[in-house]
Protein backbone atom coordinates (compact mmCIF):
# COMPACT_ATOMS: atom_id res chain seq x y z
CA UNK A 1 -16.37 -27.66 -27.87
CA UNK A 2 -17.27 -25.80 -24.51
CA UNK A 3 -15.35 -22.78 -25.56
CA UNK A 4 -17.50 -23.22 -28.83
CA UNK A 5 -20.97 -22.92 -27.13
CA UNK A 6 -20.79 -19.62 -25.18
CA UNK A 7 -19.85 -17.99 -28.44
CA UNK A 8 -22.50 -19.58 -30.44
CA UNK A 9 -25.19 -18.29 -27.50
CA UNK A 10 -24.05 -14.77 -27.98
CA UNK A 11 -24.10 -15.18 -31.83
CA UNK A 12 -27.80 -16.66 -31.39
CA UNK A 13 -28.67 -13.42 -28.38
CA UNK A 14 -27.11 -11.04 -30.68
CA UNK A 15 -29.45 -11.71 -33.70
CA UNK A 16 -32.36 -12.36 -31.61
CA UNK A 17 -34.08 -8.96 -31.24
CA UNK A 18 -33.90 -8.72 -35.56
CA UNK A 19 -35.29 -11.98 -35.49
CA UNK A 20 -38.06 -11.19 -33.29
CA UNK A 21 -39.13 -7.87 -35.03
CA UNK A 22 -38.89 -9.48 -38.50
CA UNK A 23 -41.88 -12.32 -37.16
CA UNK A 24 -43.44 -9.84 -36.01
CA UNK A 25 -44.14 -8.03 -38.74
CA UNK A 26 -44.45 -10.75 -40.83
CA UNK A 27 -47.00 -12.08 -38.76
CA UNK A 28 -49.23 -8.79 -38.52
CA UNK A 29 -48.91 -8.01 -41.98
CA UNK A 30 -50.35 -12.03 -42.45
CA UNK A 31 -52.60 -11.31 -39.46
CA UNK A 32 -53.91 -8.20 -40.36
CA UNK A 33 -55.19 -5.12 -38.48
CA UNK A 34 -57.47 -6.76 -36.14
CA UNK A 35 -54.99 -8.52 -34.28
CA UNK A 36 -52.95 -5.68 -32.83
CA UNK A 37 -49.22 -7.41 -33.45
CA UNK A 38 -47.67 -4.19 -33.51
CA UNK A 39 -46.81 -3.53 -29.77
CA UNK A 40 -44.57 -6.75 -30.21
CA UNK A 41 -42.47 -4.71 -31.72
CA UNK A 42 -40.50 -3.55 -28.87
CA UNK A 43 -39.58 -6.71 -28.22
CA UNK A 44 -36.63 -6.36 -30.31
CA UNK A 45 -34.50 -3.06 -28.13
CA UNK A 46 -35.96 -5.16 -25.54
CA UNK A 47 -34.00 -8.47 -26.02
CA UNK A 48 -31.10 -6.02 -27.39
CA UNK A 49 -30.34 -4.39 -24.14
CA UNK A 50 -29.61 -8.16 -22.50
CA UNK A 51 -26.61 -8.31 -24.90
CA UNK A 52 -25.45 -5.32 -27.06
CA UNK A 53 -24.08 -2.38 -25.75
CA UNK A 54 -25.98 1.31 -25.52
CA UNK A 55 -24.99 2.30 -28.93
CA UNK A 56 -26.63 -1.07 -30.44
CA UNK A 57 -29.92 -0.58 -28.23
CA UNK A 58 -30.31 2.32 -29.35
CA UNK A 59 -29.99 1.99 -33.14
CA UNK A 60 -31.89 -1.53 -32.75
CA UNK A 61 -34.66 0.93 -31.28
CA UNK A 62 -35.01 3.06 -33.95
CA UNK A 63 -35.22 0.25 -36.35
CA UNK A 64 -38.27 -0.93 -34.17
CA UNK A 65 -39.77 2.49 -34.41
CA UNK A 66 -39.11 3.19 -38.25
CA UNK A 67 -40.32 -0.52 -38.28
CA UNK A 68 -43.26 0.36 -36.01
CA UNK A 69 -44.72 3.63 -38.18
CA UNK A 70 -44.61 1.59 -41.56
CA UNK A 71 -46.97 -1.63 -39.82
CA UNK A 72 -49.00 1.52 -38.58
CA UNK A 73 -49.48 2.96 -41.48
CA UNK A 74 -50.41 -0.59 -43.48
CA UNK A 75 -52.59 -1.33 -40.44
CA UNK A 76 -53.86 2.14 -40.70
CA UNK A 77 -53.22 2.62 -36.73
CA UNK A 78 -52.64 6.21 -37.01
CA UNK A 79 -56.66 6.76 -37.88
CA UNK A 80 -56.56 6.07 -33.52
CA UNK A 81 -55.05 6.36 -30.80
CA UNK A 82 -53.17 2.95 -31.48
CA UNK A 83 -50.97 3.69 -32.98
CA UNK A 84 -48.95 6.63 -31.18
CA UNK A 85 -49.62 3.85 -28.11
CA UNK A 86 -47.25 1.47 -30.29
CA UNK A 87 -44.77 4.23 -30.78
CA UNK A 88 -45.06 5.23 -27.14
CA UNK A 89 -44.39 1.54 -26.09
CA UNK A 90 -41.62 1.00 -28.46
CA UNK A 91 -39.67 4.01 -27.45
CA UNK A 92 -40.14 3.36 -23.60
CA UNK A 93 -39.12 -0.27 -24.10
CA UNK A 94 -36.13 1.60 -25.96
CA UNK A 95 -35.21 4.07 -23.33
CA UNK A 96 -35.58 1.22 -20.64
CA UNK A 97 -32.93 -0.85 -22.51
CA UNK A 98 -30.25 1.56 -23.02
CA UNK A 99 -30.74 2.32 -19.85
CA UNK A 100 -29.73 -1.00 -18.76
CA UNK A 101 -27.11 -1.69 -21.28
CA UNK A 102 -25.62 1.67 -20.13
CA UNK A 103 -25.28 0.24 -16.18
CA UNK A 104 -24.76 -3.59 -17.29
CA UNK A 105 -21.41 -1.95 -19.48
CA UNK A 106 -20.47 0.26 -16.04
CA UNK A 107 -20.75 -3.12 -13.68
CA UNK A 108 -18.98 -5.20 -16.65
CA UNK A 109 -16.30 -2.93 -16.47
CA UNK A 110 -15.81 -2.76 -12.76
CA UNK A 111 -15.86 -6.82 -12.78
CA UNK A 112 -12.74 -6.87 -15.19
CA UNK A 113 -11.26 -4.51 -13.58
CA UNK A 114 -11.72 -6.33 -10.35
CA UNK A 115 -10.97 -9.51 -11.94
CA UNK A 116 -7.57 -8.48 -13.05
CA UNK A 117 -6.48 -7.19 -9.64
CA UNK A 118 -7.45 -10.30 -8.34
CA UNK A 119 -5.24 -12.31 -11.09
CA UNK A 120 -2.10 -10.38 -9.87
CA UNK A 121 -2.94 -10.94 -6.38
CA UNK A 122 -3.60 -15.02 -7.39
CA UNK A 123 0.21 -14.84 -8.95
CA UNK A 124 1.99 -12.98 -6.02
CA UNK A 125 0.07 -15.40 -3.48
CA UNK A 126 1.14 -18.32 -5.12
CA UNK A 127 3.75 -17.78 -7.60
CA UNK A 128 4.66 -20.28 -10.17
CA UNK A 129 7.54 -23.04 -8.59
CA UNK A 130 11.01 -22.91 -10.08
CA UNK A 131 11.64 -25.31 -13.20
CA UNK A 132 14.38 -26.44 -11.34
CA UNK A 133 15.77 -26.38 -8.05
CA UNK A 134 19.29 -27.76 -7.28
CA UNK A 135 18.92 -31.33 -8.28
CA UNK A 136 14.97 -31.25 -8.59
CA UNK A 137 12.71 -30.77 -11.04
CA UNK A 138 9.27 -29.08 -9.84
CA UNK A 139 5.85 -28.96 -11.24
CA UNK A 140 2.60 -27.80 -9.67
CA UNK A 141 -0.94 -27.95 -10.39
CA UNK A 142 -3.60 -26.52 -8.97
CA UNK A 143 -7.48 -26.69 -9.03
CA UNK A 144 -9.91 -24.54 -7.28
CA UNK A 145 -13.33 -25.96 -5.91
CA UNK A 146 -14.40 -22.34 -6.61
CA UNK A 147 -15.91 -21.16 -9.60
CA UNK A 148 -13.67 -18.95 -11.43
CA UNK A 149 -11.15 -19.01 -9.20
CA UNK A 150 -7.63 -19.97 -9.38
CA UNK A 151 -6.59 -20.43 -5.60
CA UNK A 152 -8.43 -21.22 -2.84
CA UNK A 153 -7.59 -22.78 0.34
CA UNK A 154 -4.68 -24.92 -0.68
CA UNK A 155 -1.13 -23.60 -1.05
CA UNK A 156 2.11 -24.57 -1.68
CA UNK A 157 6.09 -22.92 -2.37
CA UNK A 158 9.02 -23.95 -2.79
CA UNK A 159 12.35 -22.24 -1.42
CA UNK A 160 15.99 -22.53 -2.36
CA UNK A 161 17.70 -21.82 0.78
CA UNK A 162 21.19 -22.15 2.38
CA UNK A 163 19.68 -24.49 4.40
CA UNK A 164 18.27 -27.37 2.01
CA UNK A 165 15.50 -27.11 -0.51
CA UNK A 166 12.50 -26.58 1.71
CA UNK A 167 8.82 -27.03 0.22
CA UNK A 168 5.05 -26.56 2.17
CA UNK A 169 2.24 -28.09 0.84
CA UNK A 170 -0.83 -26.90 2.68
CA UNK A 171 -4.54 -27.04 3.36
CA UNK A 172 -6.69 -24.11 4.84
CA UNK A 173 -9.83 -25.35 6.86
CA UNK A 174 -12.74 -23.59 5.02
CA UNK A 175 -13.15 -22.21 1.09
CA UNK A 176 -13.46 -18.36 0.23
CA UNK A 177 -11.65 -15.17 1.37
CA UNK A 178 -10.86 -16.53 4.54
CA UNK A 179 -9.48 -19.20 3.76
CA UNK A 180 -6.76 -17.39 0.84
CA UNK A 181 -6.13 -14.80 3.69
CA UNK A 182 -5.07 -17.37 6.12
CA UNK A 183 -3.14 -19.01 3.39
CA UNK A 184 -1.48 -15.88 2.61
CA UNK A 185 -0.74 -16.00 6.17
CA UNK A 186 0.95 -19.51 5.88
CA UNK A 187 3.11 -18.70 2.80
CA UNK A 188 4.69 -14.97 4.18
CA UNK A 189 5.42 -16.82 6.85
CA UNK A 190 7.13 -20.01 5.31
CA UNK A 191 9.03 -17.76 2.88
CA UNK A 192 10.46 -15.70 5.21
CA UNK A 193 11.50 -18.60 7.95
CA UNK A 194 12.90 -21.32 5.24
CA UNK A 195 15.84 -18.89 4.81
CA UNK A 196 16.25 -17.65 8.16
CA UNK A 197 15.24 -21.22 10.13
CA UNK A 198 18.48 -23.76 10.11
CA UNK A 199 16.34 -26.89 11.57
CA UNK A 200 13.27 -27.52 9.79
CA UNK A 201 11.17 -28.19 13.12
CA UNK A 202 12.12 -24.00 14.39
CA UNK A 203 10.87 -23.35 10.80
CA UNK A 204 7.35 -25.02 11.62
CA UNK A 205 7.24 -23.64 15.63
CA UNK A 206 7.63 -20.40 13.37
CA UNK A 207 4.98 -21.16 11.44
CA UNK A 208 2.90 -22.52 14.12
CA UNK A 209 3.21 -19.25 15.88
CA UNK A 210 2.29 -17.03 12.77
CA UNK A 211 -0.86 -19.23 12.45
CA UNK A 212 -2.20 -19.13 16.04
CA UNK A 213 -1.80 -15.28 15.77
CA UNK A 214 -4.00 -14.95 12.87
CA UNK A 215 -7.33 -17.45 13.39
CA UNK A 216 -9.45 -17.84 15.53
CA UNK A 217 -12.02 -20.56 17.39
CA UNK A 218 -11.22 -24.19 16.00
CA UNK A 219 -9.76 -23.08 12.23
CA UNK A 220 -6.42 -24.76 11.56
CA UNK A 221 -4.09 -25.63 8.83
CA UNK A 222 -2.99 -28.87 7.59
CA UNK A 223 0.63 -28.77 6.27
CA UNK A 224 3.36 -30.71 5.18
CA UNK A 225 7.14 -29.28 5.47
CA UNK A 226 9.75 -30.79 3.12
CA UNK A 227 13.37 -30.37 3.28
CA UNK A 228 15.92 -31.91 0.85
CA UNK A 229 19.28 -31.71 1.61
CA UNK A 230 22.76 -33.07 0.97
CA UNK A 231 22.67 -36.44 1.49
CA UNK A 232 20.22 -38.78 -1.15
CA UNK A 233 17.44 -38.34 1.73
CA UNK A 234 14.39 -35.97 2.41
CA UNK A 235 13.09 -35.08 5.81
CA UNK A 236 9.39 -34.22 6.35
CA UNK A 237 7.61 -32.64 9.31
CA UNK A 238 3.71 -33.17 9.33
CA UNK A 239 1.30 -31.31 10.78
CA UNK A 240 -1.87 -33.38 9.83
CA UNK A 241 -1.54 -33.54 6.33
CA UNK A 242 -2.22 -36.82 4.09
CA UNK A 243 1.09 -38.80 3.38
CA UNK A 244 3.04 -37.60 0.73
CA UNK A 245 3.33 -40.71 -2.39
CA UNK A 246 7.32 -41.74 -3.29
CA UNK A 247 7.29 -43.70 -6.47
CA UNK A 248 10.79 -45.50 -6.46
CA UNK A 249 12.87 -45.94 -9.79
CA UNK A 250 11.38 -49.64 -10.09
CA UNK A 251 7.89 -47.83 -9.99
CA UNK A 252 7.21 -48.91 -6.72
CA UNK A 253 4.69 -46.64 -4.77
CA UNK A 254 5.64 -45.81 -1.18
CA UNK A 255 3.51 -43.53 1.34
CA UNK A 256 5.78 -42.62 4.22
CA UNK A 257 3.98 -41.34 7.72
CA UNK A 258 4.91 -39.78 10.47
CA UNK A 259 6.01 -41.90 13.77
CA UNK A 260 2.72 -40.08 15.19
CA UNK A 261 0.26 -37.88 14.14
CA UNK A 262 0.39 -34.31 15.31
CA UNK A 263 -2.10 -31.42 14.82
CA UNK A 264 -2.83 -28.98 12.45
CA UNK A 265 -0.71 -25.74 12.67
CA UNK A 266 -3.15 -23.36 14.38
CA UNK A 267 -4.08 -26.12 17.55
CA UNK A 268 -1.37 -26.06 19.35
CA UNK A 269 -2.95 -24.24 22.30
CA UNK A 270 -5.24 -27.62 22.47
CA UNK A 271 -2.32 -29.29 23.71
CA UNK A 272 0.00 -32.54 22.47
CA UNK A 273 3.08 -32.56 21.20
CA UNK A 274 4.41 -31.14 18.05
CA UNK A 275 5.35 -33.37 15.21
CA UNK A 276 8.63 -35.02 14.92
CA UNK A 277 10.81 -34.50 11.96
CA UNK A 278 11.37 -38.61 10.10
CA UNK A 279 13.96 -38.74 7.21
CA UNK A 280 13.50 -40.96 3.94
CA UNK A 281 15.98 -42.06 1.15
CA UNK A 282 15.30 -40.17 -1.69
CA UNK A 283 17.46 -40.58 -5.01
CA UNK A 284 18.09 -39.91 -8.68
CA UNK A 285 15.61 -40.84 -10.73
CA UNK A 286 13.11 -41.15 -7.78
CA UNK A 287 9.84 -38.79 -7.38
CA UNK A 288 7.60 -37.16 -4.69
CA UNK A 289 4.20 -36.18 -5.00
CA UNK A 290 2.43 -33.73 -2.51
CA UNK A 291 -0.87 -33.18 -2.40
CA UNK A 292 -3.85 -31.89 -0.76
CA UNK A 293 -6.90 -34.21 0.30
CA UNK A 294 -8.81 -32.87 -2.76
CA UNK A 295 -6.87 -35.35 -4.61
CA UNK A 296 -7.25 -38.36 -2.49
CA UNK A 297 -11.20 -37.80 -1.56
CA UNK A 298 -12.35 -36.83 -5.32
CA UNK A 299 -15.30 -39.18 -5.67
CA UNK A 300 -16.14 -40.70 -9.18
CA UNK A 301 -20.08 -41.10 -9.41
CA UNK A 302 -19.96 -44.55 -7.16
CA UNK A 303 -18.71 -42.77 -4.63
CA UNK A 304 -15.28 -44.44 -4.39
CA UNK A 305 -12.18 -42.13 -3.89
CA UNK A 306 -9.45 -41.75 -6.10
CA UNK A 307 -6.87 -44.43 -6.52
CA UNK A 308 -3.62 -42.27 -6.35
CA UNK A 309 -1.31 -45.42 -5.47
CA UNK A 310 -2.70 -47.29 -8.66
CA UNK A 311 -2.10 -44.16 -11.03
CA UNK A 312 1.67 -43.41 -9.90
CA UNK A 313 2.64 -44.70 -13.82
CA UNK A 314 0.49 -41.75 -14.94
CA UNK A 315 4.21 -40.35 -13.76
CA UNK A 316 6.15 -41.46 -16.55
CA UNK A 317 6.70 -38.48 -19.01
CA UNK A 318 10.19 -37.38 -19.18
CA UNK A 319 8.67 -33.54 -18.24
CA UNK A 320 7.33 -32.83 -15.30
CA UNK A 321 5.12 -30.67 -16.25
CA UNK A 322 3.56 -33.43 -18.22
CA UNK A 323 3.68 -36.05 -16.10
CA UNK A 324 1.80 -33.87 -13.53
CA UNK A 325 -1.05 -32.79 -16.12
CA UNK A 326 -1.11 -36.37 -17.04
CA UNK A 327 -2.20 -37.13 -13.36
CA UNK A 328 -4.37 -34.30 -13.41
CA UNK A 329 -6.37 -35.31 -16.27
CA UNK A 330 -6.60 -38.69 -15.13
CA UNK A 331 -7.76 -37.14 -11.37
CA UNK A 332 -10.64 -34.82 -13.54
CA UNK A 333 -11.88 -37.71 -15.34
CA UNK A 334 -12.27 -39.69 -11.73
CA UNK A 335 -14.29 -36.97 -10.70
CA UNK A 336 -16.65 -36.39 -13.11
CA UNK A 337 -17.46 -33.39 -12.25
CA UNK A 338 -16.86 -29.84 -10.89
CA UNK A 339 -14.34 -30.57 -7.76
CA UNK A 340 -15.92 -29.98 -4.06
CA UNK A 341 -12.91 -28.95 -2.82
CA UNK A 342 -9.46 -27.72 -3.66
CA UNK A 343 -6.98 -29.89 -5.53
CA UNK A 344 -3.25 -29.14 -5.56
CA UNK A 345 -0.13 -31.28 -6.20
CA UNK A 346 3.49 -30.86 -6.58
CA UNK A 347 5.95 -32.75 -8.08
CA UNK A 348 9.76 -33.16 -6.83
CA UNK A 349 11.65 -35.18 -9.54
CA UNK A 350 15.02 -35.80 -8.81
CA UNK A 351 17.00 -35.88 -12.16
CA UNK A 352 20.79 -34.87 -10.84
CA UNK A 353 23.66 -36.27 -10.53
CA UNK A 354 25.63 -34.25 -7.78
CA UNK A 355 24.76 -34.05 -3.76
CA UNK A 356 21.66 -31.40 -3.70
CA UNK A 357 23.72 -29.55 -0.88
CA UNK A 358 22.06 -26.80 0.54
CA UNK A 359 22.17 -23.34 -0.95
CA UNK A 360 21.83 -25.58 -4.09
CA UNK A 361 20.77 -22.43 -6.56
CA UNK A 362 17.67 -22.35 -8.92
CA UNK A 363 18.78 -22.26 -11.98
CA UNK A 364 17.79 -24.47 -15.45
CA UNK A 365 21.36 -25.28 -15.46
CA UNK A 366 22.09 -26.86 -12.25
């Protein structure tokens, strides 16, 4: 239905400006001479250069002129001055109108073509997770507060390396530019150092270093840093971020946090200690969700937050993918609403069978 409505308004815009010159002269042929409806007539290229290109302007104006002679000559305008001041207006109004169709195409064109470098720079920044990854299945989803906008301040990845699976789920302080430049900051960084780092804590004093290079004043990043590796356990390392949610195989929900807080990457110069690295069982046929605090602070129109605990059986679909759109769905419905801030989640489901060693590779097949 919404896709259905902006195509109906153009449909409605596009036959407006024949519309309007047919009542027109209807109504001054009705009205007669005395009433002078025959200016109105340039309403039509008028209300054609909003929508219809140059070309269509254009033609619609000469209608309105051809149009405008023939209620001239049944007015009998042409005995004054009126009516070459009819023609005048009507071919003015025209010229005006192609005019602006003509710069409205130009600054159309520029927009797409702006637009479409900004979708390839949207994929390399945050490029689609593996289907797969050693004994994991991934899925992502993503939600920008912006409008038209696919990222935002939120990021995520996912790396196969020789070290362990390694994941980052992040939040950038701020929306806009900034905030994907800082972001793209945070994933260069994390993509390079999951493959070079062997202990995940020198992989976030990496990334900790990267950050504090690039902002400035009191911006930071919230991040979580995920490693699975060969035993049936995940370690995390949190820097700030919201609890990630484990639902068990008997659908129990679990949120495991850190021994102690630590601070967002970026704040380290503010002093305290970094964040120490905790380890929890995780199995076959067992999930973990990361998220951003989009998901957990989306407001319904009471003003209570999202229930994330309560909807882990939204979960349940043997994809992933599903599952997580499921969830999504469910989160978009809570909300009620355009989202204030940026949403992203990723699954981990772990569907196999052997160790998850490191340098597990990605691969459907695994």
């Amino acid at each position: 239905m919404a896709a259905e409505r902006p195509q109906t308004s153009f449909a409605v815009l596009s036959w407006l400006p024949v519309g309007v010159m047919a009542v027109v002269a209807v109504v001054d042929v009705v009205a007669g001479p005395e009433v002078g409806f025959v200016p109105l007539v340039s309403l039509g290229p008028a209300f054609a250069g909003l929508v219809g290109g140059w070309r269509r302007t254009a033609l619609i104006g000469l209608a309105a002129l051809v149009l405008c002679v023939g209620l001239g000559l049944y007015d009998g305008l042409f005995d004054s001055r009126r009516g070459l001041t009819a023609m005048a207006s009507v071919a003015g109004v025209t010229a005006a109108g192609v005019a602006a169709a003509v710069m409205r195409g130009r600054r159309e064109a520029e927009l797409a073509s702006v637009r479409s470098i900004a979708e390839v720079a949207q994929r390399v920044l945050l490029r689609p997770v593996p289907l797969t990854a050693g004994p994991l299945q991934a899925a992502v989803s993503y939600t920008s507060a912006v409008a038209e906008a696919r990222i935002g301040g939120d990021l995520y990845e996912l790396v196969a390396s020789p070290h362990g699976i390694r994941v980052i789920v992040g939040d950038v302080q701020g929306k806009g530019l900034a905030a994907v430049e800082t972001a793209a900051v945070v994933l260069g960084a994390f993509r390079e150092a999951a493959h070079d780092e062997p202990d995940l804590v020198a992989l976030g004093e990496r990334l900790e270093r990267s950050v504090a290079r690039e902002l400035e004043g009191e911006k930071f990043v919230t991040a979580i840093l995920v490693e699975v590796g060969r035993a049936h356990e995940t370690v995390f390392l949190n820097y700030g971020h919201p609890a990630p949610m484990l639902v068990r195989r008997d659908g129990t929900v679990e949120f495991p946090k850190p021994p102690a807080y630590a601070l967002p990457l970026g704040l380290a110069a503010h002093g305290g200690e970094g964040p120490k690295p905790y380890r929890v069982p995780f199995v076959p046929g067992e999930q973990l969700l990361l998220y951003t605090d989009g998901v957990t602070e989306a407001r319904d129109a009471s003003g209570a937050f999202y229930p994330l605990g309560e909807r882990a059986h939204l979960l349940k679909d043997v994809d992933a993918r599903s599952a997580l759109d499921a969830l999504r769905e469910d989160l978009v419905r809570h909300a009620a609403g355009p989202p204030h801030d940026d949403a992203a989640m990723l699954l981990l489901r772990y569907h196999g069978h052997g160790d998850g060693g490191p340098g597990a590779p990605v691969s459907a097949g695994w």
